[in-house]
PDB file of N, CA and C in Angstrom:
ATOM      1  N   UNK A   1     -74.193  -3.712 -61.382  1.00  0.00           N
ATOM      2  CA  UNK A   1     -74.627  -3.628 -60.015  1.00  0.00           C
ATOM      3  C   UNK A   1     -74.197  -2.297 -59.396  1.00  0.00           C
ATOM      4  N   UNK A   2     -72.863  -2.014 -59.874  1.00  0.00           N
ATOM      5  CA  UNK A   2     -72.292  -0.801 -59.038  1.00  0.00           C
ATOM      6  C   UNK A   2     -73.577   0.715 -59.801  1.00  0.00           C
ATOM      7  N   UNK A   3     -73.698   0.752 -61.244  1.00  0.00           N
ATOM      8  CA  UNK A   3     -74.387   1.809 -61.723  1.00  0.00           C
ATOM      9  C   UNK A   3     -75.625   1.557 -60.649  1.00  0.00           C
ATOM     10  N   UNK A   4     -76.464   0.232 -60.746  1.00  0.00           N
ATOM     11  CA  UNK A   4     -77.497   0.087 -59.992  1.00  0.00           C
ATOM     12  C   UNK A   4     -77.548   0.986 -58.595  1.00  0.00           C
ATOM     13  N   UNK A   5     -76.607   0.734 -58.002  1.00  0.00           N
ATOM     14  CA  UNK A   5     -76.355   1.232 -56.678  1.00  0.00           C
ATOM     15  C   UNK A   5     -76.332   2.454 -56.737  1.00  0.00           C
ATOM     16  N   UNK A   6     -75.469   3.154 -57.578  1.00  0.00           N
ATOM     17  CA  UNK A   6     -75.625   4.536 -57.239  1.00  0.00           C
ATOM     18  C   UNK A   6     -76.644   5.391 -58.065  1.00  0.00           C
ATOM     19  N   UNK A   7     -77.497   4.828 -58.885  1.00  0.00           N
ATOM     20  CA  UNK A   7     -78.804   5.227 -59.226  1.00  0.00           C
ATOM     21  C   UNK A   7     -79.776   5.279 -58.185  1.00  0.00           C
ATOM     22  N   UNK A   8     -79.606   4.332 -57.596  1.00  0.00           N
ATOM     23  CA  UNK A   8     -80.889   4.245 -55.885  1.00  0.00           C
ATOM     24  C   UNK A   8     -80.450   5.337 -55.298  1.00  0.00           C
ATOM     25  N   UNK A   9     -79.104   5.861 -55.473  1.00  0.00           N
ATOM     26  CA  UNK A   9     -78.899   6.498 -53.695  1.00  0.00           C
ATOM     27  C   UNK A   9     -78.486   8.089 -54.329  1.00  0.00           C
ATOM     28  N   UNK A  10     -78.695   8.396 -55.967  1.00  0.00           N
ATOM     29  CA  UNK A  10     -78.402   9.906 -55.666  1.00  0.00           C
ATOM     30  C   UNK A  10     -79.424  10.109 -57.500  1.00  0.00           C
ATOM     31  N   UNK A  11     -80.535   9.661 -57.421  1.00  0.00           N
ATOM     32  CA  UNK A  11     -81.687   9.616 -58.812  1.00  0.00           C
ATOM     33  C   UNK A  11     -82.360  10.697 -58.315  1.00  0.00           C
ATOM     34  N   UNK A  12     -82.340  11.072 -56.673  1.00  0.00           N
ATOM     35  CA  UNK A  12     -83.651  12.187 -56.413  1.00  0.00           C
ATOM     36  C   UNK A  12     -82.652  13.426 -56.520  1.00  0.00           C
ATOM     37  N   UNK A  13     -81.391  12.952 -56.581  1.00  0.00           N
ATOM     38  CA  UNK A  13     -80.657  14.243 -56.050  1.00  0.00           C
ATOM     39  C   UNK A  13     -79.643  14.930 -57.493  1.00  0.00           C
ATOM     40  N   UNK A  14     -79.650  14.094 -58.170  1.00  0.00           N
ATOM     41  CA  UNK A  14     -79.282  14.196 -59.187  1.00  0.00           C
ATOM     42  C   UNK A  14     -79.682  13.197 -60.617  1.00  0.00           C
ATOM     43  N   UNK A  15     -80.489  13.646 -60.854  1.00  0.00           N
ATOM     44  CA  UNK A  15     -81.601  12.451 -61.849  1.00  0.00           C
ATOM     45  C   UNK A  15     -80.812  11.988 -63.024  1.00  0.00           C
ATOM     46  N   UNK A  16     -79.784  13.283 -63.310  1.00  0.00           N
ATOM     47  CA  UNK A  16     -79.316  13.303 -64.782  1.00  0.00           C
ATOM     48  C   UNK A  16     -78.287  12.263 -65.050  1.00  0.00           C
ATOM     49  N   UNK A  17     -77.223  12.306 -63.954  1.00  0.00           N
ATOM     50  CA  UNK A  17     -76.444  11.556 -63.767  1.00  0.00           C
ATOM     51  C   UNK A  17     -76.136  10.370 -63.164  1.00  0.00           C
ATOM     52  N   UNK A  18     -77.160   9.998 -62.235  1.00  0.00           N
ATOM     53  CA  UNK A  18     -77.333   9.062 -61.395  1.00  0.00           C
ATOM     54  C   UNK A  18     -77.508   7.442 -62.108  1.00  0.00           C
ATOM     55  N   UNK A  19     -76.491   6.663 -62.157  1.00  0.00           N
ATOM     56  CA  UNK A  19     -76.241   5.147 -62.722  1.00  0.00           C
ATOM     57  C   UNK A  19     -75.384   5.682 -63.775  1.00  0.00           C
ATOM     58  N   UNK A  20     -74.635   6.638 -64.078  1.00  0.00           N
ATOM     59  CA  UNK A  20     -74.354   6.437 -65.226  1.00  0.00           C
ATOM     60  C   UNK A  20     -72.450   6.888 -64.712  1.00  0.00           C
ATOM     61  N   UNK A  21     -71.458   6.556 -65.671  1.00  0.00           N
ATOM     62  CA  UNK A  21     -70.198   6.905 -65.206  1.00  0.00           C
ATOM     63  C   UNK A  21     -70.026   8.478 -66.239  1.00  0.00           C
ATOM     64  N   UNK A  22     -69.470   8.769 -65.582  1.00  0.00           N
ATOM     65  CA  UNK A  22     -69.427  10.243 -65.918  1.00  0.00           C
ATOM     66  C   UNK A  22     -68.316  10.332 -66.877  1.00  0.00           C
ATOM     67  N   UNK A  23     -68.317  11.590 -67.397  1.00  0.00           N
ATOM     68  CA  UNK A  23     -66.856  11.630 -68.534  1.00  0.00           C
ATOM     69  C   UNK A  23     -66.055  12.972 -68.428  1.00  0.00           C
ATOM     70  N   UNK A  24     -65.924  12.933 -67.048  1.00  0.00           N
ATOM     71  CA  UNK A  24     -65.419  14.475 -66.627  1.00  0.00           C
ATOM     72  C   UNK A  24     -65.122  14.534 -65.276  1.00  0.00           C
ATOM     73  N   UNK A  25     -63.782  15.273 -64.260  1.00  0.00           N
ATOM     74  CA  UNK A  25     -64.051  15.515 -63.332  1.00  0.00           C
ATOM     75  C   UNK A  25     -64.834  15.828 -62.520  1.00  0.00           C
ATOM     76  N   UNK A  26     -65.109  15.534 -61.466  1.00  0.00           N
ATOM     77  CA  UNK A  26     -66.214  15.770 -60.244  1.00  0.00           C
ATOM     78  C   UNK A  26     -66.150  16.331 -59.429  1.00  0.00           C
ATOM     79  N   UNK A  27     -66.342  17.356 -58.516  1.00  0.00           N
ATOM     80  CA  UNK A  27     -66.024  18.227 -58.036  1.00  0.00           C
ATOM     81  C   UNK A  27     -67.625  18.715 -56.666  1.00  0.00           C
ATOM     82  N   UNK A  28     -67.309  17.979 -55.340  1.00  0.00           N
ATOM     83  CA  UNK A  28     -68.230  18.039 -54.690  1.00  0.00           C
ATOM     84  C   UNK A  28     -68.036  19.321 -53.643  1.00  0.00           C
ATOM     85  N   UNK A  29     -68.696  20.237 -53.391  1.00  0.00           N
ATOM     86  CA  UNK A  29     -68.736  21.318 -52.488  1.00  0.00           C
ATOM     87  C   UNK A  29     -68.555  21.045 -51.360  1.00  0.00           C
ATOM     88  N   UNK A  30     -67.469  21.593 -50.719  1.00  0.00           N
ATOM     89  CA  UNK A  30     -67.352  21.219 -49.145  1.00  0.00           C
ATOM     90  C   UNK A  30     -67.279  20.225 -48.464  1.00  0.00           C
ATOM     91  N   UNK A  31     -66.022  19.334 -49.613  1.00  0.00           N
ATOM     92  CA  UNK A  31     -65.943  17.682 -48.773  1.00  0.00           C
ATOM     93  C   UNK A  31     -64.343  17.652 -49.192  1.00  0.00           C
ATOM     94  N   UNK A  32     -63.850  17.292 -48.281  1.00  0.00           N
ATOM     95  CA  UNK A  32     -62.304  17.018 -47.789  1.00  0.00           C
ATOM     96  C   UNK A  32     -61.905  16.449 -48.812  1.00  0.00           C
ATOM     97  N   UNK A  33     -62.303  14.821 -49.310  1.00  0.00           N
ATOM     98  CA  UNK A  33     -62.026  13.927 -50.017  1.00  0.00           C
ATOM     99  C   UNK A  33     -62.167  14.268 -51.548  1.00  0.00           C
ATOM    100  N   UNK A  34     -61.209  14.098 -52.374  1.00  0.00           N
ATOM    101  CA  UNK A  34     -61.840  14.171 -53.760  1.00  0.00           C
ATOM    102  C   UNK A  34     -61.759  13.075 -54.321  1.00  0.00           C
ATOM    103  N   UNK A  35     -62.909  12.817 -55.214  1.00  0.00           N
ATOM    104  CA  UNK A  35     -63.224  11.593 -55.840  1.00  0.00           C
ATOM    105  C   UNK A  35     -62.106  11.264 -56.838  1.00  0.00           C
ATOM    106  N   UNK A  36     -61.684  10.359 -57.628  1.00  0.00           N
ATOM    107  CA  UNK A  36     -60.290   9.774 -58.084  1.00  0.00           C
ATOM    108  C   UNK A  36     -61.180  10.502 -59.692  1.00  0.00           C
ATOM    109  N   UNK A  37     -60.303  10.447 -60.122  1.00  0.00           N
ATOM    110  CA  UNK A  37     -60.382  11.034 -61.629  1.00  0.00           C
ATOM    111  C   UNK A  37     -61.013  10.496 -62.478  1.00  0.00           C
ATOM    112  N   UNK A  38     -61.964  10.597 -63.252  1.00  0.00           N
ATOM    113  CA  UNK A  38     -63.267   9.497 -63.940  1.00  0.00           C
ATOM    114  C   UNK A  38     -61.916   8.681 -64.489  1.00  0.00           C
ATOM    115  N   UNK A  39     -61.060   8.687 -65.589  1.00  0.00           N
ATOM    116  CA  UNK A  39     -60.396   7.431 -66.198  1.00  0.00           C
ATOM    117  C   UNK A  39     -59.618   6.598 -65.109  1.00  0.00           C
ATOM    118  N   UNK A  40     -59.660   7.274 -63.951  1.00  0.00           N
ATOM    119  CA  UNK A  40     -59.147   5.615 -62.774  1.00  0.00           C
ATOM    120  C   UNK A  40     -60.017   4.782 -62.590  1.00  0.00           C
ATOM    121  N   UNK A  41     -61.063   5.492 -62.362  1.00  0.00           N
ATOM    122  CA  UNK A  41     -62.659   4.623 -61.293  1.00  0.00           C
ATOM    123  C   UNK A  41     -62.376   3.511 -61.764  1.00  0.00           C
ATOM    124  N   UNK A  42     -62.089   2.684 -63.165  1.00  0.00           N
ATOM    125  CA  UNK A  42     -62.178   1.320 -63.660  1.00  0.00           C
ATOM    126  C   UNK A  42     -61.129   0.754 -63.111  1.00  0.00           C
ATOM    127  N   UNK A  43     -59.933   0.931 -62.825  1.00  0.00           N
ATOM    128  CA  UNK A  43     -59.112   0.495 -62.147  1.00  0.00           C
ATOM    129  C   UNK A  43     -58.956   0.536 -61.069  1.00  0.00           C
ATOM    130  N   UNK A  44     -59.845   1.350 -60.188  1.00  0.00           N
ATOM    131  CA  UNK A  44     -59.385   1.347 -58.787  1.00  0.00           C
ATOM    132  C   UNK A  44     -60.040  -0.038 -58.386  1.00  0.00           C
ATOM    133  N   UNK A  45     -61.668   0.294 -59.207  1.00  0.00           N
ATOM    134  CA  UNK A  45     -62.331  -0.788 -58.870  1.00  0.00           C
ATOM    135  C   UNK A  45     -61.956  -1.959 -59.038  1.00  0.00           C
ATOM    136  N   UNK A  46     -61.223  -2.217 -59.965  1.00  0.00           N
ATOM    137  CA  UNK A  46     -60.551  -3.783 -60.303  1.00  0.00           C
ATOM    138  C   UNK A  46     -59.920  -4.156 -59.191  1.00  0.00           C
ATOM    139  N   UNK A  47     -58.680  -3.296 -58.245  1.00  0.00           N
ATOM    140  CA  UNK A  47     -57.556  -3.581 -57.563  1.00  0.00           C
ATOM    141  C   UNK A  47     -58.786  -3.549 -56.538  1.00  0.00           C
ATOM    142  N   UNK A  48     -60.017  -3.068 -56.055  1.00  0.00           N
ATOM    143  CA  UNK A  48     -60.503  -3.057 -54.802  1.00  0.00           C
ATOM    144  C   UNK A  48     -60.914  -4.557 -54.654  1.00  0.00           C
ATOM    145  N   UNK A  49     -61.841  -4.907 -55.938  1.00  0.00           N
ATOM    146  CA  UNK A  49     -62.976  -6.067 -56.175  1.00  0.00           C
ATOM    147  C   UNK A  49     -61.777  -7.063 -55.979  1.00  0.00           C
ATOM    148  N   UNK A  50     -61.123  -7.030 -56.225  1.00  0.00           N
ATOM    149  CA  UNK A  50     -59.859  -8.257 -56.613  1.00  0.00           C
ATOM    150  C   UNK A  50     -59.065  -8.774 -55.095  1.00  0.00           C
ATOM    151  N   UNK A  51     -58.990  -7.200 -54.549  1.00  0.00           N
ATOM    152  CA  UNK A  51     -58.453  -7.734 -52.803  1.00  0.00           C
ATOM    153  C   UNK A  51     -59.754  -8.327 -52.115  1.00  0.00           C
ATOM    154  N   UNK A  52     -60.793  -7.971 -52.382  1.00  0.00           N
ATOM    155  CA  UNK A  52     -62.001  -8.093 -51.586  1.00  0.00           C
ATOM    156  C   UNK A  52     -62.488  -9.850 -52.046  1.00  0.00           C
ATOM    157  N   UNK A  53     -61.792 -10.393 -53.051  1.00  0.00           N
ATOM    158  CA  UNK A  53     -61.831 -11.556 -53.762  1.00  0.00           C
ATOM    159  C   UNK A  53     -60.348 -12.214 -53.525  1.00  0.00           C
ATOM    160  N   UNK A  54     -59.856 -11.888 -53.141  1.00  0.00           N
ATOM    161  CA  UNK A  54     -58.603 -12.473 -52.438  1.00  0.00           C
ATOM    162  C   UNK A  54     -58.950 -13.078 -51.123  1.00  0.00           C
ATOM    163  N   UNK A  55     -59.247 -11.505 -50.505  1.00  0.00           N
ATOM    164  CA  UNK A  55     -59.484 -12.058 -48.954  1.00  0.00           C
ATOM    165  C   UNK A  55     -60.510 -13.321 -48.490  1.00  0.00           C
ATOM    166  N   UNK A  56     -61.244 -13.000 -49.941  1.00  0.00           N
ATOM    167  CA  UNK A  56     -62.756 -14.176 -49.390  1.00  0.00           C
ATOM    168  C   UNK A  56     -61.785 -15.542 -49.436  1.00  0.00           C
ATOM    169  N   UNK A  57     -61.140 -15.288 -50.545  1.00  0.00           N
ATOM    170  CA  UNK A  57     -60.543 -17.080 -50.744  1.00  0.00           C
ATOM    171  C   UNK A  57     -59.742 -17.462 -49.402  1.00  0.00           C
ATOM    172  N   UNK A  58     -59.314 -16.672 -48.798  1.00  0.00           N
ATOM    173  CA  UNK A  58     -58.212 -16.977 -47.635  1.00  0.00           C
ATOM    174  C   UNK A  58     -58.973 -17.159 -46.289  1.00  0.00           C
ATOM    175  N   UNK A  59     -60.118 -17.393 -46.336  1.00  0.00           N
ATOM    176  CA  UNK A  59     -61.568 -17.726 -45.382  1.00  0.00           C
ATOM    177  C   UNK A  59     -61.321 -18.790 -45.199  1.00  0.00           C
ATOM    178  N   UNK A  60     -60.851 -19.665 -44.373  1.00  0.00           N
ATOM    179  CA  UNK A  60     -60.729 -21.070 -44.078  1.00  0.00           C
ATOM    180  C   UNK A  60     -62.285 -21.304 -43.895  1.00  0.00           C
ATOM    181  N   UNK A  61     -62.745 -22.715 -43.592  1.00  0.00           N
ATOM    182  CA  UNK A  61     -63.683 -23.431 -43.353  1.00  0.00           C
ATOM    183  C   UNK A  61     -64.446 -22.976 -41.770  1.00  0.00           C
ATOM    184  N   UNK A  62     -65.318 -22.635 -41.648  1.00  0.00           N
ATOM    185  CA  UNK A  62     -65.924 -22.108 -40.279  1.00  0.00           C
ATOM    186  C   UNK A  62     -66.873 -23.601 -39.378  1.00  0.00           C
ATOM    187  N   UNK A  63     -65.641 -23.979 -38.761  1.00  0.00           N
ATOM    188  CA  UNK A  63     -66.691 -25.431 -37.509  1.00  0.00           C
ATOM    189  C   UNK A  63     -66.616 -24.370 -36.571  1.00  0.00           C
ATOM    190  N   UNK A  64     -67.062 -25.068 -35.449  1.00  0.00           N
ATOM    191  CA  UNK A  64     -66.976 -25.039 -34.115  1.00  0.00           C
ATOM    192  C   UNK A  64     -65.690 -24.241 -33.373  1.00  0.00           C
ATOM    193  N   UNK A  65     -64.715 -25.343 -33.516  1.00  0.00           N
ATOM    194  CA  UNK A  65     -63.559 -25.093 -33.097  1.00  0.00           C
ATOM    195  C   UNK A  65     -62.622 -24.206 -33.804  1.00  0.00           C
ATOM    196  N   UNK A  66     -62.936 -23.840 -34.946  1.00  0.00           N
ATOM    197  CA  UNK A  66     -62.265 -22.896 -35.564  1.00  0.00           C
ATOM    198  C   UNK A  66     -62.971 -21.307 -34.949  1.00  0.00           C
ATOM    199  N   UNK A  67     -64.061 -21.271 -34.913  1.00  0.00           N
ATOM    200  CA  UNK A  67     -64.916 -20.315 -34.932  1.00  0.00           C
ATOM    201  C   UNK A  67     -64.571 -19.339 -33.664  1.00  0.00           C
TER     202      UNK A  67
END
């Protein structure tokens, strides 16, 4: 899903690379942020997907009176 995603949003802008994980630093022109180092991406994503799957479980039940 994640390759999916970023094939839609950068295929016109970069055809070659777009869905695919890269095997090399990345290096974007004129942006503050630098992207995490290709051998993290698999782990960051784990620790992100995993809080984001935490938090859902800790969603109590939505009535009325809770709401």
């Amino acid at each position: 899903m994640l390759l999916q995603m970023h094939r839609g949003i950068l295929e016109k802008s970069w055809p070659d690379t777009a869905g695919r994980f890269l095997q090399g630093e990345v290096r974007i022109a004129d942006i503050l942020h630098r992207p995490p180092y290709y051998s993290k991406v698999q782990e960051q994503l784990y620790q992100a997907f995993a809080s984001i799957n935490d938090r859902l479980f800790a969603i109590k039940e939505v009535t009325p009176d809770f709401f």
